[in-house]
Every structure is written in structure tokens, then in C-alpha cells.
Protein backbone atom coordinates (compact mmCIF):
# COMPACT_ATOMS: atom_id res chain seq x y z
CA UNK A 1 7.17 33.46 47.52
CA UNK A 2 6.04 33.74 50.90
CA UNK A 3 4.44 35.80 53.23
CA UNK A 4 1.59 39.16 52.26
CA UNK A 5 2.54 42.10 49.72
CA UNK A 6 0.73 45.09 49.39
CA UNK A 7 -0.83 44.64 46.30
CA UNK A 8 0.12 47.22 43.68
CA UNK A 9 1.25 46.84 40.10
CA UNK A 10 4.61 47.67 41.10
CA UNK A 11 4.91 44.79 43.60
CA UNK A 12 3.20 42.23 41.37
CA UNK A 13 5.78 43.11 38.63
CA UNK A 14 8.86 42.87 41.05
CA UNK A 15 7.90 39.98 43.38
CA UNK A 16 5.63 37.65 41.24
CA UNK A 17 6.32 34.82 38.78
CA UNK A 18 4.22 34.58 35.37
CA UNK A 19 3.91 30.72 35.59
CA UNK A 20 0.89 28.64 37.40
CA UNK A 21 -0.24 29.91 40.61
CA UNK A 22 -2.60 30.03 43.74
CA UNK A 23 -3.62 33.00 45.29
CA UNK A 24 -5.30 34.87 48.20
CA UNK A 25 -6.29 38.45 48.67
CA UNK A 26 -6.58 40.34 51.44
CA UNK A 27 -8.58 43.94 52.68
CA UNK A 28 -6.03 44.39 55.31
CA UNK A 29 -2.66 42.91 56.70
CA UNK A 30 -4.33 41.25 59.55
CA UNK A 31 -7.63 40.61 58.04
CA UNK A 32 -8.84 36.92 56.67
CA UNK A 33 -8.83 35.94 53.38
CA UNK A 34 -11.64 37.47 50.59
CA UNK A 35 -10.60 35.75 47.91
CA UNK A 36 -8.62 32.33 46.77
CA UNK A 37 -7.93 32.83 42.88
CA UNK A 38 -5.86 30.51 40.72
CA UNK A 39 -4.18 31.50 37.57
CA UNK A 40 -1.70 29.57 34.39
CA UNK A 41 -0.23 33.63 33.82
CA UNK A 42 -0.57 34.70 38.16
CA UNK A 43 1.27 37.74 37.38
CA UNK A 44 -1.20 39.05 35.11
CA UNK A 45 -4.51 37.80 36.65
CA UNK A 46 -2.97 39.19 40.39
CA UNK A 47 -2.57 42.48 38.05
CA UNK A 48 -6.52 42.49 37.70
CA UNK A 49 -7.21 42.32 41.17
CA UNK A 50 -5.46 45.59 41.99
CA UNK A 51 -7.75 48.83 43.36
CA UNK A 52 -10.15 45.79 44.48
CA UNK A 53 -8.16 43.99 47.09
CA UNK A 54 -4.86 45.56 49.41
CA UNK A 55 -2.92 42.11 50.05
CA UNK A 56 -1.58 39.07 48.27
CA UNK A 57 0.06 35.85 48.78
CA UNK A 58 1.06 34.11 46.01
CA UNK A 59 2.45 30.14 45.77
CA UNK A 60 3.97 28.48 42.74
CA UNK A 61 2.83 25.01 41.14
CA UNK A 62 4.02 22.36 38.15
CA UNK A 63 0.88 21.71 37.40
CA UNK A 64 -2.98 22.65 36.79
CA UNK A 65 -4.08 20.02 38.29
CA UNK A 66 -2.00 20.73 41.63
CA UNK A 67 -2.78 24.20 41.39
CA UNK A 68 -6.95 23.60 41.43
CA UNK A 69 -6.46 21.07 44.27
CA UNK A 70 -4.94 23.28 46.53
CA UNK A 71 -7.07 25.93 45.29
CA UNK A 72 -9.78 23.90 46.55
CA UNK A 73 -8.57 23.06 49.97
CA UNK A 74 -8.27 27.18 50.48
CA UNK A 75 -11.61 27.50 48.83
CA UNK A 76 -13.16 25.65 51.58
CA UNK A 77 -10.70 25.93 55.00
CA UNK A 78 -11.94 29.83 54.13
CA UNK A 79 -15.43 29.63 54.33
CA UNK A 80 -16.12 28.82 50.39
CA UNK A 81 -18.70 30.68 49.04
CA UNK A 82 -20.10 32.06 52.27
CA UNK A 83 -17.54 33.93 53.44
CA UNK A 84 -15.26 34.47 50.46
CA UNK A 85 -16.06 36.89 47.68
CA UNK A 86 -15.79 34.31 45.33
CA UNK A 87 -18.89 33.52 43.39
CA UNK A 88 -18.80 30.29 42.84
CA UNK A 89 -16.65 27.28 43.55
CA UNK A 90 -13.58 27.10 41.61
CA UNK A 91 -14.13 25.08 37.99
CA UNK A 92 -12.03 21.92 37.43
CA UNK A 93 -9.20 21.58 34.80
CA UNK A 94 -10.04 18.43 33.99
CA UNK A 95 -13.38 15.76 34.07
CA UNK A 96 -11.22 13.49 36.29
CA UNK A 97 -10.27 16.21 38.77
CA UNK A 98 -12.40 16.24 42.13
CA UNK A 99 -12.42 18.79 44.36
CA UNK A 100 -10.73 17.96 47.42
CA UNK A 101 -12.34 20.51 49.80
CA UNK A 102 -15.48 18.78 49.15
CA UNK A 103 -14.95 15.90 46.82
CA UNK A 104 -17.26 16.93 44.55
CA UNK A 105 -17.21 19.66 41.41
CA UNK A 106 -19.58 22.56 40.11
């Protein structure tokens, strides 16, 4: 899926998968990022997000582990924890998995 969607319950049901994904919400069309999520059920996790966010994008993976590392590498080309409203860093799937925004893991 590319490109933003207005994010309602309608449009997550239509337009998004329920397999692995990455995510990033949006205030406004032409605003930056707020948030870089990652989810193994997307459609239902994007679902949660509704009321608190106005945009999505939404991108498909095979894997976890390919799902946290780009997860990671929007974590951190947006600002991280400084700019995002994420709390904290996004957790690793797996002990062997480093980040590779920062090459480390919290």
C-alpha cells in the first residue's frame, strides 16, 4: 500500500492487510511523522490508533525481524524519541536483532 489514508475504521478495514506491518501516523496530510508503530495483526493495532492520529501509511513485511529493522531506521530518520510521540525506542524481536538506526537496543 502506498501513499497517506485518512485514518478511520472504515479505511483501515478496506485498504489494510492483517499480516506484519510498519507504520506511521500523521496529525495532518502535510505534517511530519508522530508516530512509527509496528504490528504482526497492522490492521488491528492501526484500528487502536484511530481518534488519536488523522493519517496513515502502512508497508507490508515477511518477517519480524524485517519489520523491526525498518521500524528502526523510521524510528530514528524521524527524530526518535525527541520528536516522535513514541515513548521509547522500539523493543527487539529477537536477542540477536540490533537496531539499525542506532546499532544498539533498549
Amino acid at each position: 500500500m502506498s501513499g497517506k489514508h485518512k485514518l478511520t475504521n472504515s479505511n483501515v478495514n478496506q485498504k489494510v492487510k492483517e499480516q506484519i506491518g510498519v507504520y506511521k501516523l500523521y496529525n495532518s496530510h502535510g505534517g511530519p511523522v508522530r508516530y512509527v508503530g509496528m504490528s504482526d495483526h497492522v490492521k488491528d493495532r492501526l484500528k487502536n490508533h484511530t481518534g488519536d492520529y488523522s493519517y496513515f501509511e502502512v508497508n507490508y513485511y515477511q518477517s519480524e525481524r524485517d519489520a523491526y529493522e525498518r521500524q528502526g531506521q523510521l524510528f530514528h530518520q524521524h527524530g526518535g524519541k525527541k520528536k516522535l510521540d513514541n515513548e521509547r525506542h522500539p523493543p527487539r524481536p529477537h536477542k540477536r536483532v540490533k537496531c539499525p538506526g542506532c546499532g544498539i537496543h533498549e
